[in-house]
Protein backbone atom coordinates (compact mmCIF):
# COMPACT_ATOMS: atom_id res chain seq x y z
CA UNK A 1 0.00 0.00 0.00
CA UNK A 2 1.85 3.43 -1.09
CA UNK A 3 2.14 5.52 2.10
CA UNK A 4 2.62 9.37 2.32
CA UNK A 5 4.14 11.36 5.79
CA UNK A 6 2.05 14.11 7.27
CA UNK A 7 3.82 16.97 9.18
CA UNK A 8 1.48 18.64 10.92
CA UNK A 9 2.48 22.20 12.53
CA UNK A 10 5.73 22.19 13.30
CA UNK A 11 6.37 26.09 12.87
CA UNK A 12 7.76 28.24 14.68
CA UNK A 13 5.84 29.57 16.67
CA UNK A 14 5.51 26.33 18.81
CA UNK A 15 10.04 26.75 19.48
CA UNK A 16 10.80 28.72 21.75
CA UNK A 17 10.93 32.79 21.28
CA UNK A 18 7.90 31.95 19.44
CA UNK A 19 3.81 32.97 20.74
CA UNK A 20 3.02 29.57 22.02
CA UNK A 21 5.99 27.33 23.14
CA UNK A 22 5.76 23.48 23.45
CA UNK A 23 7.15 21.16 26.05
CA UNK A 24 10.45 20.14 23.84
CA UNK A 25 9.60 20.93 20.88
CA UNK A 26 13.36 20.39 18.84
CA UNK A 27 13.38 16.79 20.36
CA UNK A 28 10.09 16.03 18.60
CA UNK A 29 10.90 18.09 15.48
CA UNK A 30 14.59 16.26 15.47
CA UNK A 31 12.27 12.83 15.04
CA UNK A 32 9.87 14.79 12.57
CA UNK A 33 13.25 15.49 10.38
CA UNK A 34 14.69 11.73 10.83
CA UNK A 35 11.20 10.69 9.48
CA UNK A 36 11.21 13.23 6.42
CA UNK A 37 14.33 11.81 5.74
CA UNK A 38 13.59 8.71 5.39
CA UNK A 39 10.73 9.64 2.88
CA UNK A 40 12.95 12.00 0.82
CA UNK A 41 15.26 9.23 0.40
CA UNK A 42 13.07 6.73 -0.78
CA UNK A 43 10.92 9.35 -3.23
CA UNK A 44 8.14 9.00 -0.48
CA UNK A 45 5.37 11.90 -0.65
CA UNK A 46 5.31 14.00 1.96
CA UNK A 47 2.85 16.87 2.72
CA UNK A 48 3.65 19.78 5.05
CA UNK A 49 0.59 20.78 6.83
CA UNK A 50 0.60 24.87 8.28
CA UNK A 51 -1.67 26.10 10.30
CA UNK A 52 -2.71 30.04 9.70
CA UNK A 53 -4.76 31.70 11.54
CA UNK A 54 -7.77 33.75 10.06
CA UNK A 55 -8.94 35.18 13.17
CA UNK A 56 -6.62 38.42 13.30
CA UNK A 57 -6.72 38.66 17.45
CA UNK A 58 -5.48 34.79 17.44
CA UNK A 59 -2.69 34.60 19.81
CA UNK A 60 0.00 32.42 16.84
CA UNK A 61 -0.30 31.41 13.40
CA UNK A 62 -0.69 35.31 12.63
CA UNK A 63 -0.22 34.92 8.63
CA UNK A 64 2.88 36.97 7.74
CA UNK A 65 4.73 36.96 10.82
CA UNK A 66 7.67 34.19 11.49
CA UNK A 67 6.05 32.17 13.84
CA UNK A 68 3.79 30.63 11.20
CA UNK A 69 6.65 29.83 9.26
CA UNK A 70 7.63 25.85 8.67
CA UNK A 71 10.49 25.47 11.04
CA UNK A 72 13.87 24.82 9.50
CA UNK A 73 14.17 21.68 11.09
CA UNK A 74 11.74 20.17 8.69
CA UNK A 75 11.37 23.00 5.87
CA UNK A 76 9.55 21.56 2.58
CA UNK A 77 11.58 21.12 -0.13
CA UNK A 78 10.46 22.65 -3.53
CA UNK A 79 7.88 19.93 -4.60
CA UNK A 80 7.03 19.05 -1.64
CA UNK A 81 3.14 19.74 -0.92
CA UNK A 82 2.20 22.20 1.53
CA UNK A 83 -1.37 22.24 2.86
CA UNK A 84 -3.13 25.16 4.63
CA UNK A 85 -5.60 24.78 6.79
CA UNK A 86 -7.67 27.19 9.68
CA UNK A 87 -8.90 24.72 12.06
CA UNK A 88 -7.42 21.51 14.15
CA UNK A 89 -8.29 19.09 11.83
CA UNK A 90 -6.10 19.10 8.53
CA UNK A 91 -8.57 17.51 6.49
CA UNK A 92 -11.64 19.96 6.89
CA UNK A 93 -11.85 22.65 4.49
CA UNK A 94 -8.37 21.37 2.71
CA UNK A 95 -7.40 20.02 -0.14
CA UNK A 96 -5.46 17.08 1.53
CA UNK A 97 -7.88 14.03 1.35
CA UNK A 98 -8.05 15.01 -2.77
CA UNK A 99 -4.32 15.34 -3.24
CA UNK A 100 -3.73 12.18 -1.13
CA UNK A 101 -6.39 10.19 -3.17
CA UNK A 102 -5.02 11.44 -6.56
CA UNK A 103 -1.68 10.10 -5.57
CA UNK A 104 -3.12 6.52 -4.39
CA UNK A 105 -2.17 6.81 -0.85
CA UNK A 106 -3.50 4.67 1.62
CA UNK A 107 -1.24 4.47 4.69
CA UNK A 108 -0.13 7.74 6.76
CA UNK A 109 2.41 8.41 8.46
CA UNK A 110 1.87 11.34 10.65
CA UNK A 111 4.04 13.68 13.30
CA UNK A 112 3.92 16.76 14.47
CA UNK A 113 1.90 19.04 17.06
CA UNK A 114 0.12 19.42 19.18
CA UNK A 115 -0.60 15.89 20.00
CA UNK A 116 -3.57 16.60 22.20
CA UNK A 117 -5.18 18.66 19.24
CA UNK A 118 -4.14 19.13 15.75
CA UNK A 119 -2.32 15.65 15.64
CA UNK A 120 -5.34 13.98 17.69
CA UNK A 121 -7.93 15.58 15.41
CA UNK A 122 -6.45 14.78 12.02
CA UNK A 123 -5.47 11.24 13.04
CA UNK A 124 -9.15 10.66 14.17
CA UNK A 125 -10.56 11.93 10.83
CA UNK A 126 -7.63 10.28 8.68
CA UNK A 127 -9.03 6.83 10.10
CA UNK A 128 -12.40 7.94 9.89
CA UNK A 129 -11.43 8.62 5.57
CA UNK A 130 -9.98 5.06 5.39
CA UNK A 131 -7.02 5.63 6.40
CA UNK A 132 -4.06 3.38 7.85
CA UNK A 133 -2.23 5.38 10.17
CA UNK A 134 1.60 4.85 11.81
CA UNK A 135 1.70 7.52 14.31
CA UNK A 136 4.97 8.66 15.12
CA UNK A 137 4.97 9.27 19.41
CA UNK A 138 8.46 11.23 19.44
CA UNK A 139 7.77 13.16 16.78
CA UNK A 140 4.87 14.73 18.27
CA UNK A 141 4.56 16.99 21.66
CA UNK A 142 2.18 19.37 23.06
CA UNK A 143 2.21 21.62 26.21
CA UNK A 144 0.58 21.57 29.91
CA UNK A 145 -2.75 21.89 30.33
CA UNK A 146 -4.97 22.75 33.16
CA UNK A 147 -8.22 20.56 33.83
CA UNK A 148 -10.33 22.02 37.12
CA UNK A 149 -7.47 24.33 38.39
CA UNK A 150 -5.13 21.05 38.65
CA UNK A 151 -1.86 21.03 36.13
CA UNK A 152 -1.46 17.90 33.57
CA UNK A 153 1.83 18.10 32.72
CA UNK A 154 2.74 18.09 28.85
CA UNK A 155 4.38 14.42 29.62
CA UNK A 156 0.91 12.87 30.78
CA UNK A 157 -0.98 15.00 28.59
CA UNK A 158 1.05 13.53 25.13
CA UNK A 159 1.08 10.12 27.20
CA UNK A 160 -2.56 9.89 27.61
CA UNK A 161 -3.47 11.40 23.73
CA UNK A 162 -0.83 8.23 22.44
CA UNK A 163 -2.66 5.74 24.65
CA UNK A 164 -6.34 6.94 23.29
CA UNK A 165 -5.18 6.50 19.88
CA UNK A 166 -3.39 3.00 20.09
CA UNK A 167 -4.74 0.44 18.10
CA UNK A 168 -8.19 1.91 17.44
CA UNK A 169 -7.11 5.03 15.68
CA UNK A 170 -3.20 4.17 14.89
CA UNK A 171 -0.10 1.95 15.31
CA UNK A 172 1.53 4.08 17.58
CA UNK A 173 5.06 3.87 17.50
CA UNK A 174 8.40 5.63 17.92
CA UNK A 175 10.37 7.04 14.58
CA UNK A 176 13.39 4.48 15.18
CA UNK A 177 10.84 1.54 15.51
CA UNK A 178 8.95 3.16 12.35
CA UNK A 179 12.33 3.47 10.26
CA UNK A 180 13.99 0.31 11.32
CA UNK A 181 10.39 -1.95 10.32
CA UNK A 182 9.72 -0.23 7.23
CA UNK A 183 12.59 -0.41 5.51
């Protein structure tokens, strides 16, 4: 089945200096740049998903400002597809289901952030489209949250978002593990 790799988000923004810092986000973007990698070398597609915001009082994504910028870690190269989209999910209101279906994909491989939403989101419709998914855990991170004034660290947070989508939703694995069975 021809697979594609998804790279959702990873802009700058989300590094830090930017409007909305991650917990370690150049770990997960290393991973994110290991796995586009391995697609460029085997003439893999890959698809660059950015997030820009069209609500002008958004706190990031502000379109024409760095922080919505790819991050160098994983810029696309020229031919490489980038996909714009305004909301979580990068399927709704996109043109990435039609580009991926033109192309004959069937598997994903997906990374990026933030696991609790954009990558949770997109992951959940990309199975609900037919889908099968590899999910990349180190390649992905998020930030803390707080639930009824109590703190969920970013570690539990990603932890319990990689659990919920194990096996129903994705074959969660590490990029290593990913590389290392797939080639």
């Amino acid at each position: 089945m021809k697979k594609a790799l998804i790279l959702i988000d990873i802009q700058n923004d989300y590094f830090p200096g930017g409007r909305f810092e991650l917990n370690q986000p150049d770990a997960a973007a290393q991973n994110a740049k290991s796995a586009l990698a391995y697609f460029r070398k085997k003439g893999l597609p890959v698809f660059h998903v950015q997030h820009i915001s069209i609500n002008a009082e958004a706190p990031f994504f502000i379109a024409d400002t760095e922080g919505v910028n790819i991050n160098a870690l994983v810029s696309p190269f020229p031919g490489e597809q980038i996909v714009i989209k305004n909301t979580p999910d990068s399927f709704f209101n996109t043109d990435l289901f039609p580009l991926l279906k033109e192309l004959g994909i069937g598997q994903l491989v997906i990374c990026g952030m933030m696991s609790h939403m954009c990558v949770d989101t997109t992951v959940r419709s990309a199975k609900r489209l037919g889908f099968e998914i590899e999910l990349l855990s180190d390649a992905c991170t998020t930030r803390d949250l707080i639930w009824e004034n109590t703190p969920v660290p970013a570690k539990l947070v990603h932890a319990a978002f990689m659990a919920a989508l194990q096996n129903t939703f994705a074959d969660v694995k590490t990029t290593l593990t990913f590389i290392n069975s797939d080639s």
